[in-house]
C-alpha atoms as a PDB file:
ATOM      1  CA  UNK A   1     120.745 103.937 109.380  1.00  0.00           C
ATOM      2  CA  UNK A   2     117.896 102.088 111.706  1.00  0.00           C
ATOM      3  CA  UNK A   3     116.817 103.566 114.682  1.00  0.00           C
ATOM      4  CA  UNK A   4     118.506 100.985 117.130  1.00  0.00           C
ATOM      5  CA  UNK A   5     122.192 102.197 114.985  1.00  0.00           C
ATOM      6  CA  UNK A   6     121.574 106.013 116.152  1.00  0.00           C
ATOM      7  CA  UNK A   7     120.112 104.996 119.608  1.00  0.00           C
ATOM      8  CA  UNK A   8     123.593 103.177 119.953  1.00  0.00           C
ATOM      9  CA  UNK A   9     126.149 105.598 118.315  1.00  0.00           C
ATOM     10  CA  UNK A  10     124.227 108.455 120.696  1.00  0.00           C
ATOM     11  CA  UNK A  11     124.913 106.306 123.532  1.00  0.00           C
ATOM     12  CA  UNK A  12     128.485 105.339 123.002  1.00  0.00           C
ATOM     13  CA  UNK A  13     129.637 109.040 122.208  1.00  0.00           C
ATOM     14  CA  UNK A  14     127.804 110.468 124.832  1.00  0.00           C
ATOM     15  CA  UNK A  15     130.012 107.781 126.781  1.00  0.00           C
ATOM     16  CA  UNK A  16     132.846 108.572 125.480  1.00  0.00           C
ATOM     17  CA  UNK A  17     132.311 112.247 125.818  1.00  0.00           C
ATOM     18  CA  UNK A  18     131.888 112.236 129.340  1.00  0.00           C
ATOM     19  CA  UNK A  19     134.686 109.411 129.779  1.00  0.00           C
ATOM     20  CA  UNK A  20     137.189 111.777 128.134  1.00  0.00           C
ATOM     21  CA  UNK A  21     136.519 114.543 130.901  1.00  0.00           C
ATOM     22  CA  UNK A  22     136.869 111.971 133.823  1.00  0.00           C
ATOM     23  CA  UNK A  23     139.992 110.577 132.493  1.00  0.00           C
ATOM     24  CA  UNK A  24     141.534 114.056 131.494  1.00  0.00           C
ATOM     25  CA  UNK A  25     140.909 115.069 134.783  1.00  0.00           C
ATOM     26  CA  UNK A  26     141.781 112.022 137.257  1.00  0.00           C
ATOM     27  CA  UNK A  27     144.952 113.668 138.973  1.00  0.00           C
ATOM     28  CA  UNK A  28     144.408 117.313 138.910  1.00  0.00           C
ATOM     29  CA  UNK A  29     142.633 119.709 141.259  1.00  0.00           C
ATOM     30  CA  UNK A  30     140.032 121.524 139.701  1.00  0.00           C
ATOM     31  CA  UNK A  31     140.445 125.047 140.681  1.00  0.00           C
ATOM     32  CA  UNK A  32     138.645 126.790 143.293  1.00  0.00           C
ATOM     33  CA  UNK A  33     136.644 129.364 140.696  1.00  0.00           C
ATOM     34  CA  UNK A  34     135.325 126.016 138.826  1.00  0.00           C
ATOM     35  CA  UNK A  35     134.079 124.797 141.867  1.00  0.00           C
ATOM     36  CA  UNK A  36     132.576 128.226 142.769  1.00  0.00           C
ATOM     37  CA  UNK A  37     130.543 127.697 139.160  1.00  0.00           C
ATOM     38  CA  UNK A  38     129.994 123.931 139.142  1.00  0.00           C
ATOM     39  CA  UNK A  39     128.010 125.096 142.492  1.00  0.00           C
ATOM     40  CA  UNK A  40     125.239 127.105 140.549  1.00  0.00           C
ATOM     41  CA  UNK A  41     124.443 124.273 138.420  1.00  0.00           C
ATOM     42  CA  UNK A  42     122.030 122.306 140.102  1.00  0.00           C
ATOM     43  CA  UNK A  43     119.976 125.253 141.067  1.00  0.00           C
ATOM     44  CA  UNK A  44     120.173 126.074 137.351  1.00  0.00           C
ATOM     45  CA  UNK A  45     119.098 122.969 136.135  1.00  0.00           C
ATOM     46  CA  UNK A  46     116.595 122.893 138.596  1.00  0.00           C
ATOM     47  CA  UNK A  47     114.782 125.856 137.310  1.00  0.00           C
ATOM     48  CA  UNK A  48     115.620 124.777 134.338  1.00  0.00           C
ATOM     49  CA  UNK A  49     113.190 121.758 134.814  1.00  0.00           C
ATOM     50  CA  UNK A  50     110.724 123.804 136.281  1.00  0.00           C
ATOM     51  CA  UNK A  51     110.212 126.504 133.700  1.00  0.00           C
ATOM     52  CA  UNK A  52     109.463 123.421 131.162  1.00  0.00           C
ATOM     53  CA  UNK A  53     107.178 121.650 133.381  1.00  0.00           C
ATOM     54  CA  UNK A  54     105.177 125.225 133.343  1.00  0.00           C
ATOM     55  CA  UNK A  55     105.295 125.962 129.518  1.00  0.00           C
ATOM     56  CA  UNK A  56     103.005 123.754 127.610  1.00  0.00           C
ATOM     57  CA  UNK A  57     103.786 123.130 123.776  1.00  0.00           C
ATOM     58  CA  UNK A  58     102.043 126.542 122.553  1.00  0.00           C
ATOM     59  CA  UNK A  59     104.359 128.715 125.271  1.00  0.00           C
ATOM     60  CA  UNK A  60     101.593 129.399 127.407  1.00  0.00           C
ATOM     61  CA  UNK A  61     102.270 129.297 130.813  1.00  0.00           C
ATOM     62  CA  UNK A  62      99.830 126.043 132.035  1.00  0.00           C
ATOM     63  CA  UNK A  63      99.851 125.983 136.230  1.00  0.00           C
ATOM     64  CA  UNK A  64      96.993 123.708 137.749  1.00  0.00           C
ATOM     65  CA  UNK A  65      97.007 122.037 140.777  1.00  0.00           C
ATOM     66  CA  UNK A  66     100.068 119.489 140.399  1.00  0.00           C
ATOM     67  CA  UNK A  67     102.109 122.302 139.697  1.00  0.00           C
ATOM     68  CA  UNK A  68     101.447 123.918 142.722  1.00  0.00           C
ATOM     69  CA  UNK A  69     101.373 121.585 145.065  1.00  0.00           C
ATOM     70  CA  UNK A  70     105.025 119.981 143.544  1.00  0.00           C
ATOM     71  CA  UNK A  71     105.928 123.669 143.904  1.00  0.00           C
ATOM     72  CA  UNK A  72     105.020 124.013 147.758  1.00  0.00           C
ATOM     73  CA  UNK A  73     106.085 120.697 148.643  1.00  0.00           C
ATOM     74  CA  UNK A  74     109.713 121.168 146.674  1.00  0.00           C
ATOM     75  CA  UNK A  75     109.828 124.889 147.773  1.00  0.00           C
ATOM     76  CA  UNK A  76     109.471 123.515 151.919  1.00  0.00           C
ATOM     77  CA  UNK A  77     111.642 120.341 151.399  1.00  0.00           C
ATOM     78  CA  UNK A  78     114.346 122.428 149.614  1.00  0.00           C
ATOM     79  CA  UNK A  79     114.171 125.461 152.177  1.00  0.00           C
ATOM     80  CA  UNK A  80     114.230 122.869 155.084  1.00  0.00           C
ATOM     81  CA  UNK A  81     116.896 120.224 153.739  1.00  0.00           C
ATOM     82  CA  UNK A  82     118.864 122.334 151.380  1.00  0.00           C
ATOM     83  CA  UNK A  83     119.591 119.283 149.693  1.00  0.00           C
ATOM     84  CA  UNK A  84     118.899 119.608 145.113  1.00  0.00           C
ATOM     85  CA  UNK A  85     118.125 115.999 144.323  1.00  0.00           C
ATOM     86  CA  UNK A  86     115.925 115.887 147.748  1.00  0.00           C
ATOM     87  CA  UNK A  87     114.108 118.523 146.527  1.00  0.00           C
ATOM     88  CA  UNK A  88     113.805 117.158 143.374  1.00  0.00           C
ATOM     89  CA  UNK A  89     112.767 113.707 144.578  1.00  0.00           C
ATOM     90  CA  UNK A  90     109.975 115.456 146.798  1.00  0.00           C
ATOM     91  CA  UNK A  91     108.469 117.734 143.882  1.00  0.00           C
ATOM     92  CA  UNK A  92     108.218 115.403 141.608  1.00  0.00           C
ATOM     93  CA  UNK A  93     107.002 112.867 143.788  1.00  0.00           C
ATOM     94  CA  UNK A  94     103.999 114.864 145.039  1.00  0.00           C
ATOM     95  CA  UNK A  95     103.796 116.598 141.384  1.00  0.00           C
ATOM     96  CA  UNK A  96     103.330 112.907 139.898  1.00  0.00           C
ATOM     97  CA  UNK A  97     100.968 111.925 142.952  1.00  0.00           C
ATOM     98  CA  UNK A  98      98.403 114.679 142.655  1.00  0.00           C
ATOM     99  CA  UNK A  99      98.228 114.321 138.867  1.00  0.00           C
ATOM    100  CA  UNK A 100      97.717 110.682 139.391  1.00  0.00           C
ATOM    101  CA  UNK A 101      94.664 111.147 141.518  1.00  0.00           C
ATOM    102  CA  UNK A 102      93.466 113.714 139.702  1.00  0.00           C
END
């Protein structure tokens, strides 16, 4: 199988995957503890994101400036704004920024 063959089965069943869901679920209220969960998930992925950015390949914890600053920035915006893919936007942004100049 080439490369481009997996690239596109990946693709199509990850499709399909999620289609299934949004299709399944079209005309029924998701109950309220689901949505209690479904809540807690973009704080988890968040951290998620950040505990990789600050774990280099060996497991060492690597922090230099970029981190921090993405950190502080992200930290204010998301403490201000309360708003995930704002904070997200922000850190990164800034994270990207610094690491660029530096």
């Amino acid at each position: 199988m080439t490369d481009f063959l997996a690239i596109v089965a990946v693709g199509v069943g990850s499709y399909l995957f999620r289609g299934i869901f949004i299709l399944a679920l079209a005309n029924k209220k998701i109950p309220d503890p689901f949505l209690v969960v479904l809540q807690f998930v973009a704080p988890a992925v968040l951290g998620a994101l950040i505990v990789a950015l600050l774990i280099d390949s060996d497991g060492n914890v690597a922090i230099g400036v970029p981190e921090v600053s993405a950190f502080v920035v992200g930290g204010a915006v998301a403490y201000k704004t309360r708003d995930h893919i704002l904070t997200l936007v922000a850190g990164m942004g800034v994270f990207w920024l610094v690491r660029a100049l530096m």
